[in-house]
Protein backbone atom coordinates (compact mmCIF):
# COMPACT_ATOMS: atom_id res chain seq x y z
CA UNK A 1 12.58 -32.42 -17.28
CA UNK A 2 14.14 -32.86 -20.41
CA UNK A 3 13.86 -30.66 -23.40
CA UNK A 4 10.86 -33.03 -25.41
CA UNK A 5 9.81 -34.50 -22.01
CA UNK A 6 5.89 -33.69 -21.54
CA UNK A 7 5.09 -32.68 -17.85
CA UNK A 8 3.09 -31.37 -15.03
CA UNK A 9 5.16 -29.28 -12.65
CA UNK A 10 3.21 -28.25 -9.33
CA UNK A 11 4.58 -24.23 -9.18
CA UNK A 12 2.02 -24.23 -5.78
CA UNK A 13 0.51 -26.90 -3.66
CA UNK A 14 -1.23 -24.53 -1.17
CA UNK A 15 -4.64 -24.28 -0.37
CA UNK A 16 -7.29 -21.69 1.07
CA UNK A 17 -6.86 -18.46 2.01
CA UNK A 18 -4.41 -18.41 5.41
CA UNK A 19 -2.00 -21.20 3.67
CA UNK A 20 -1.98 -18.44 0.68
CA UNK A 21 -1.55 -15.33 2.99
CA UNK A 22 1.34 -16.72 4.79
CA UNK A 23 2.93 -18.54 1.80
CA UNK A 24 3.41 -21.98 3.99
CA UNK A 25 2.77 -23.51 0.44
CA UNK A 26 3.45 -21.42 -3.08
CA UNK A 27 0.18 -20.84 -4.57
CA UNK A 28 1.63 -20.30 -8.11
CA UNK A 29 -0.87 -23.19 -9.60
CA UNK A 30 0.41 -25.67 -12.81
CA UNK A 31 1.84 -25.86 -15.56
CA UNK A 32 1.16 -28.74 -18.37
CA UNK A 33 4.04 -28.85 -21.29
CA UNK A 34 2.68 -31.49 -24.07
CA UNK A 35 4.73 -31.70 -27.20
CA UNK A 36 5.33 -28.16 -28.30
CA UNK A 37 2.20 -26.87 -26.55
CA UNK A 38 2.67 -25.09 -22.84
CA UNK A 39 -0.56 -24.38 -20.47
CA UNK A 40 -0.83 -22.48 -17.36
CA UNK A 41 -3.36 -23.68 -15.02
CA UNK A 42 -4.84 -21.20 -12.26
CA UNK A 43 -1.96 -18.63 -11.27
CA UNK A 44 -2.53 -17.38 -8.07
CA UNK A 45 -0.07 -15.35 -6.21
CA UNK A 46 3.54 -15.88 -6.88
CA UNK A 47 3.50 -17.72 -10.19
CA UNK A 48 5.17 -15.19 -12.29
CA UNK A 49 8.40 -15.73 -9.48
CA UNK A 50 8.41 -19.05 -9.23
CA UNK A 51 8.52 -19.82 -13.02
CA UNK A 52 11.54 -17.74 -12.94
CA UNK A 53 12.92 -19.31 -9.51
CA UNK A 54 12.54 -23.17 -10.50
CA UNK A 55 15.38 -25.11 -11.69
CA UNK A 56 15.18 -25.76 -14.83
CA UNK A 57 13.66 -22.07 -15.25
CA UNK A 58 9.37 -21.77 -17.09
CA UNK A 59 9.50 -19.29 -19.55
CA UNK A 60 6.03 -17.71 -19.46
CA UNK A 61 6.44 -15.53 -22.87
CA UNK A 62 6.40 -19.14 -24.13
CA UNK A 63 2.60 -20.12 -22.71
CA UNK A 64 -0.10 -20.82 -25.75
CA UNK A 65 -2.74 -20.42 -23.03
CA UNK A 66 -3.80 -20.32 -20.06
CA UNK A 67 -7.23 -21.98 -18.16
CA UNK A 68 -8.45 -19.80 -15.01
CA UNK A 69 -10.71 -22.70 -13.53
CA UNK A 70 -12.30 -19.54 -10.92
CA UNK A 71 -11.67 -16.02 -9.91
CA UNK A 72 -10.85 -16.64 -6.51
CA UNK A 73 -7.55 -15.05 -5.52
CA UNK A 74 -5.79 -18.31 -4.61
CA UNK A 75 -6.14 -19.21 -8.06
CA UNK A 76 -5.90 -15.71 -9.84
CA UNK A 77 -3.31 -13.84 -8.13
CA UNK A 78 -0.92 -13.59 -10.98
CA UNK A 79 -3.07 -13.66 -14.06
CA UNK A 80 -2.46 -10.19 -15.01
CA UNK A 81 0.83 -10.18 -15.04
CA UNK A 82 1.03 -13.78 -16.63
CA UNK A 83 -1.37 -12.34 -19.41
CA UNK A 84 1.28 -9.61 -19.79
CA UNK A 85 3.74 -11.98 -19.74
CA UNK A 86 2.42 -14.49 -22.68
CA UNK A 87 1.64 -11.34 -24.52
CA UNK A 88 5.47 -10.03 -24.64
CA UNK A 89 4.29 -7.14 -22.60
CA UNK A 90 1.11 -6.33 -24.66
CA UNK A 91 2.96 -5.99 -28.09
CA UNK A 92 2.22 -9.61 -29.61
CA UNK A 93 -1.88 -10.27 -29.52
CA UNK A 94 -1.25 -14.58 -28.83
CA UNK A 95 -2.23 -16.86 -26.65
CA UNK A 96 -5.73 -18.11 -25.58
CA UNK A 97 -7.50 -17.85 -22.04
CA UNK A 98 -9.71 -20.00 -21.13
CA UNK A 99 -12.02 -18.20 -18.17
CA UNK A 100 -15.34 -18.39 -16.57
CA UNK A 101 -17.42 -15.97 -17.47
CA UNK A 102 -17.65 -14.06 -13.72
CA UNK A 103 -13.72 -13.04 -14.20
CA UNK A 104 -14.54 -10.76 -16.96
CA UNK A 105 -16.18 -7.81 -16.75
CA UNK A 106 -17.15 -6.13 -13.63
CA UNK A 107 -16.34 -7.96 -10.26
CA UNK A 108 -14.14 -9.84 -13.16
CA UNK A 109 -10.25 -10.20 -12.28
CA UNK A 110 -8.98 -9.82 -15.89
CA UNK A 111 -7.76 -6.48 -16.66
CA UNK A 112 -10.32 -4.90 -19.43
CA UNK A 113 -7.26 -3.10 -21.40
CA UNK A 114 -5.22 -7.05 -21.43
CA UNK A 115 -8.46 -8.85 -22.91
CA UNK A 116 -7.21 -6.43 -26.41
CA UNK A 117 -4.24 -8.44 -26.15
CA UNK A 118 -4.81 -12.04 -25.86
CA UNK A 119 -4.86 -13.92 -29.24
CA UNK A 120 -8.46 -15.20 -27.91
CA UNK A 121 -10.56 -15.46 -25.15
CA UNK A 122 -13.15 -18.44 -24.75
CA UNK A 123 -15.44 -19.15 -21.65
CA UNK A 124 -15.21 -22.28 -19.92
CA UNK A 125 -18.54 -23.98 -19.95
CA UNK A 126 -19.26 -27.67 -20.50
CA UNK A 127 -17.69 -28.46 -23.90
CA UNK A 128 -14.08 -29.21 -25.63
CA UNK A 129 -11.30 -26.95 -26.43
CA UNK A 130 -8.20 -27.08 -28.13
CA UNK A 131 -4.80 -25.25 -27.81
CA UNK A 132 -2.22 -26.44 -30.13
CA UNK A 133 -1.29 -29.98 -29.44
CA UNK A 134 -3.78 -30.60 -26.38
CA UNK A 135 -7.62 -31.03 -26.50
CA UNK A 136 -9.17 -30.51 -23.67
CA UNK A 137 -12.75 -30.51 -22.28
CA UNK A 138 -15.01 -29.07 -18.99
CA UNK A 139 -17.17 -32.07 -18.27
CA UNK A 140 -19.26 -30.48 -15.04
CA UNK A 141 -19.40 -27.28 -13.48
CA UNK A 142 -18.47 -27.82 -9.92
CA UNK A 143 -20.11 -26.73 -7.05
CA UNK A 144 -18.28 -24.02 -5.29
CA UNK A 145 -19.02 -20.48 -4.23
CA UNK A 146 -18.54 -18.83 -7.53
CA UNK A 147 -18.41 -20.18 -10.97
CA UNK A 148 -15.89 -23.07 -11.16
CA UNK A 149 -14.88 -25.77 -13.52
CA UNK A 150 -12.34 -29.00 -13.74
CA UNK A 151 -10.63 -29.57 -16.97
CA UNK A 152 -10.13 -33.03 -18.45
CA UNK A 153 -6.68 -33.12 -20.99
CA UNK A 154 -6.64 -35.60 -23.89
CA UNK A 155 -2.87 -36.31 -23.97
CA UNK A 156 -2.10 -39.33 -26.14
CA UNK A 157 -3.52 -42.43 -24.65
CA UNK A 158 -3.75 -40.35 -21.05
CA UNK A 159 -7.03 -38.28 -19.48
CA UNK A 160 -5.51 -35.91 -17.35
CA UNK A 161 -8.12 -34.72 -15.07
CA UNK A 162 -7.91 -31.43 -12.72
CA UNK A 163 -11.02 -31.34 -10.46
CA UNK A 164 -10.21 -27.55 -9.19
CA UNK A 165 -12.32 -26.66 -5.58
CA UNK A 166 -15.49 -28.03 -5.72
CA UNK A 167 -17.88 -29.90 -2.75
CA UNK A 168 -18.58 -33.49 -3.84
CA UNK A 169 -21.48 -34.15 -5.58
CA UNK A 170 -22.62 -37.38 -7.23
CA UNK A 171 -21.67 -36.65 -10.79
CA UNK A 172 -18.69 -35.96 -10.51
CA UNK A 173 -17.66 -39.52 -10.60
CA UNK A 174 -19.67 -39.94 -14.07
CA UNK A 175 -17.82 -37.13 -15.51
CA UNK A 176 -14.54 -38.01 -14.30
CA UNK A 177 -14.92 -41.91 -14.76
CA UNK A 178 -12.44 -41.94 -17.76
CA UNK A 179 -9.48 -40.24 -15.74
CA UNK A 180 -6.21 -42.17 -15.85
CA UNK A 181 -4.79 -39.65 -13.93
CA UNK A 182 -6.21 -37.57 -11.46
CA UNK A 183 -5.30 -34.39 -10.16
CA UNK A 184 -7.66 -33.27 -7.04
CA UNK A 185 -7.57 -29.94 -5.00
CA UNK A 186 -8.23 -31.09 -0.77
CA UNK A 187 -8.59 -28.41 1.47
CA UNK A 188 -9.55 -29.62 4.61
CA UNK A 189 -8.31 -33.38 6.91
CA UNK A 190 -12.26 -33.77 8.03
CA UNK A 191 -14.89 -33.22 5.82
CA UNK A 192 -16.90 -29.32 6.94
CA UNK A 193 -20.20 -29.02 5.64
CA UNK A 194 -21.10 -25.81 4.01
CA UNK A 195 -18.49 -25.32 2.69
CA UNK A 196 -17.23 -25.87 -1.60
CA UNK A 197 -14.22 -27.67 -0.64
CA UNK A 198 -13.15 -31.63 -0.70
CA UNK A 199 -11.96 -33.23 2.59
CA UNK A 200 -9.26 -35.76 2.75
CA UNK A 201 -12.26 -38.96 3.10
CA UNK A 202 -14.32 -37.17 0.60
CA UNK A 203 -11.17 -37.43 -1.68
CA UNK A 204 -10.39 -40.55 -1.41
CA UNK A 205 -14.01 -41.73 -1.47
CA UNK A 206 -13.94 -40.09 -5.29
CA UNK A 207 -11.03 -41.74 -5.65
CA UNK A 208 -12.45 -45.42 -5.18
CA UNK A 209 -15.40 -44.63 -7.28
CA UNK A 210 -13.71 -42.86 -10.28
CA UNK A 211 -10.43 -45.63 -9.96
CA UNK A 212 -8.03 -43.79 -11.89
CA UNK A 213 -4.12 -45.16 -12.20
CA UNK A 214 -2.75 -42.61 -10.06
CA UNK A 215 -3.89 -39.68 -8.24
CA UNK A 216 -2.66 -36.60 -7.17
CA UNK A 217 -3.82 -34.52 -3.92
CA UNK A 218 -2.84 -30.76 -3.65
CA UNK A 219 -4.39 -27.58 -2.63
CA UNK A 220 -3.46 -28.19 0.91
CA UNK A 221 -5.46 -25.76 3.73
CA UNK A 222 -4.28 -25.61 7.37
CA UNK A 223 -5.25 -28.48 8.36
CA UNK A 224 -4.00 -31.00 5.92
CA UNK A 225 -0.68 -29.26 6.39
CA UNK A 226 -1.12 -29.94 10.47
CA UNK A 227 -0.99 -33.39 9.63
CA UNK A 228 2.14 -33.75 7.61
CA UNK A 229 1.22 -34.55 3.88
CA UNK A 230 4.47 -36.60 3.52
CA UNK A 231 3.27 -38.83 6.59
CA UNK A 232 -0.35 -38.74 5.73
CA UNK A 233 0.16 -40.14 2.11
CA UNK A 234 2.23 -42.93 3.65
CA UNK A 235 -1.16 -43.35 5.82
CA UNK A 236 -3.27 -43.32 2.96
CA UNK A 237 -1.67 -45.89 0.54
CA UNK A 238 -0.99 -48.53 2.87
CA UNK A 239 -4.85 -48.16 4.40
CA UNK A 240 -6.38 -48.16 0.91
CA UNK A 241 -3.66 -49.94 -1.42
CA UNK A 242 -4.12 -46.81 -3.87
CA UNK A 243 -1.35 -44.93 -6.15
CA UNK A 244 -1.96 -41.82 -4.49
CA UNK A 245 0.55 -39.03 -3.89
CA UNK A 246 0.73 -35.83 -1.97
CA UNK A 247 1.79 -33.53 -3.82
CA UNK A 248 4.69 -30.85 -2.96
CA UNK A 249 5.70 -27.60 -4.39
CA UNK A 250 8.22 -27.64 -7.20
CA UNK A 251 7.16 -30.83 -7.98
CA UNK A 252 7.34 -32.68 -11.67
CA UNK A 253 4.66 -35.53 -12.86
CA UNK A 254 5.57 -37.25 -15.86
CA UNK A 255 3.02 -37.64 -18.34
């Protein structure tokens, strides 16, 4: 990653609860550098380490925002302490956070004495938002045990898409149909009914219908991880002929 080089870096790949508790996969969530502008994306527990621990090192007092797509601890872990962080400690009010609006407040997972601090705080809710250099929008709200969105990122000629947990439901292709790339959290190898999570066919049957350039899985639960991502994405491409990759902690996308 070079100094003017814009970039996705996977912190975490894990998914679910036991992959979290156990730490077989970080669960430290993304971070987006466009131009000048740097966004953290859902940091669950761990994030605030493994900024410091990656090579080349993610300075978080250098974040303009950061999006909390749900309040679920896989995904919020670390947002305190990355508020804190972006803040300088509490002593410069900067940054935006972009949250849904169950995270605040009671049952919230935002600290009431850190919302004084943050530059400004919007709710995510089906419109467009800017930070800096990057626009960015929440097409749907997903379907998924508490209030949860996907972001789409405007980045030059690129939509960047993030569909964060969700079940599959028929418009989400519709509001994801302009994605070149497409980021998509898979929890489970065989689809389980009931529950707000994509399976592995579910994936890639979103995948065929939104037909993006490339694709990203991550958000790996127990039993995608029983099956080997590495092996299973060599599976996947030569059954379907799709740019689709697995994705693995520490890892950098180019955008």
């Amino acid at each position: 990653m070079g100094k003017n080089s814009n970039f996705i870096k996977f912190l975490g790949t894990a998914g679910a609860r036991f992959v979290m508790i156990r730490q077989l996969r970080s669960s430290a969530g993304l971070w987006l550098k466009y131009k000048s502008t740097n966004l953290l994306i859902d940091p669950g527990p761990g994030c605030l380490v493994r900024c410091h621990s990656c090579r080349p090192k993610l300075d978080p007092s250098k974040l303009d925002g950061i999006i909390l797509t749900h309040k679920h601890l896989d995904h919020s872990g670390d947002i305190n302490v990355m508020i804190e962080a972006m803040t300088a400690g509490g002593f410069k009010k900067r940054g935006k956070l972009f949250v849904t609006s169950d995270a605040l407040g009671k049952e919230g997972v935002v600290f009431k004495y850190l919302e004084k601090k943050v530059g400004k705080i919007e709710r995510l809710k089906k419109k467009k938002f800017k930070v800096k250099d990057i626009d960015f929008s929440a097409p749907i709200r997903n379907m998924h045990s508490v209030e949860t969105y996907g972001v789409k990122f405007y980045l030059g000629g690129q939509v960047v898409a993030y569909i964060s947990d969700t079940k599959k439901f028929d418009k989400l292709v519709k509001a994801y149909s302009d994605s070149t790339v497409l980021i998509l959290n898979v929890v489970f190898y065989e689809p389980k009914p009931g529950y707000g999570h994509l399976s592995l066919p579910e994936a890639i049957g979103l995948v065929k219908e939104i037909k993006p350039k490339k694709t990203i899985f991550t958000h790996f639960g127990m039993t995608i991880l029983r099956q080997k991502p590495y092996e299973l994405e060599k599976k996947v491409r030569s059954e379907t002929g799709l740019d689709i990759k697995f994705a693995y902690d520490g890892m950098s996308l180019a955008i």
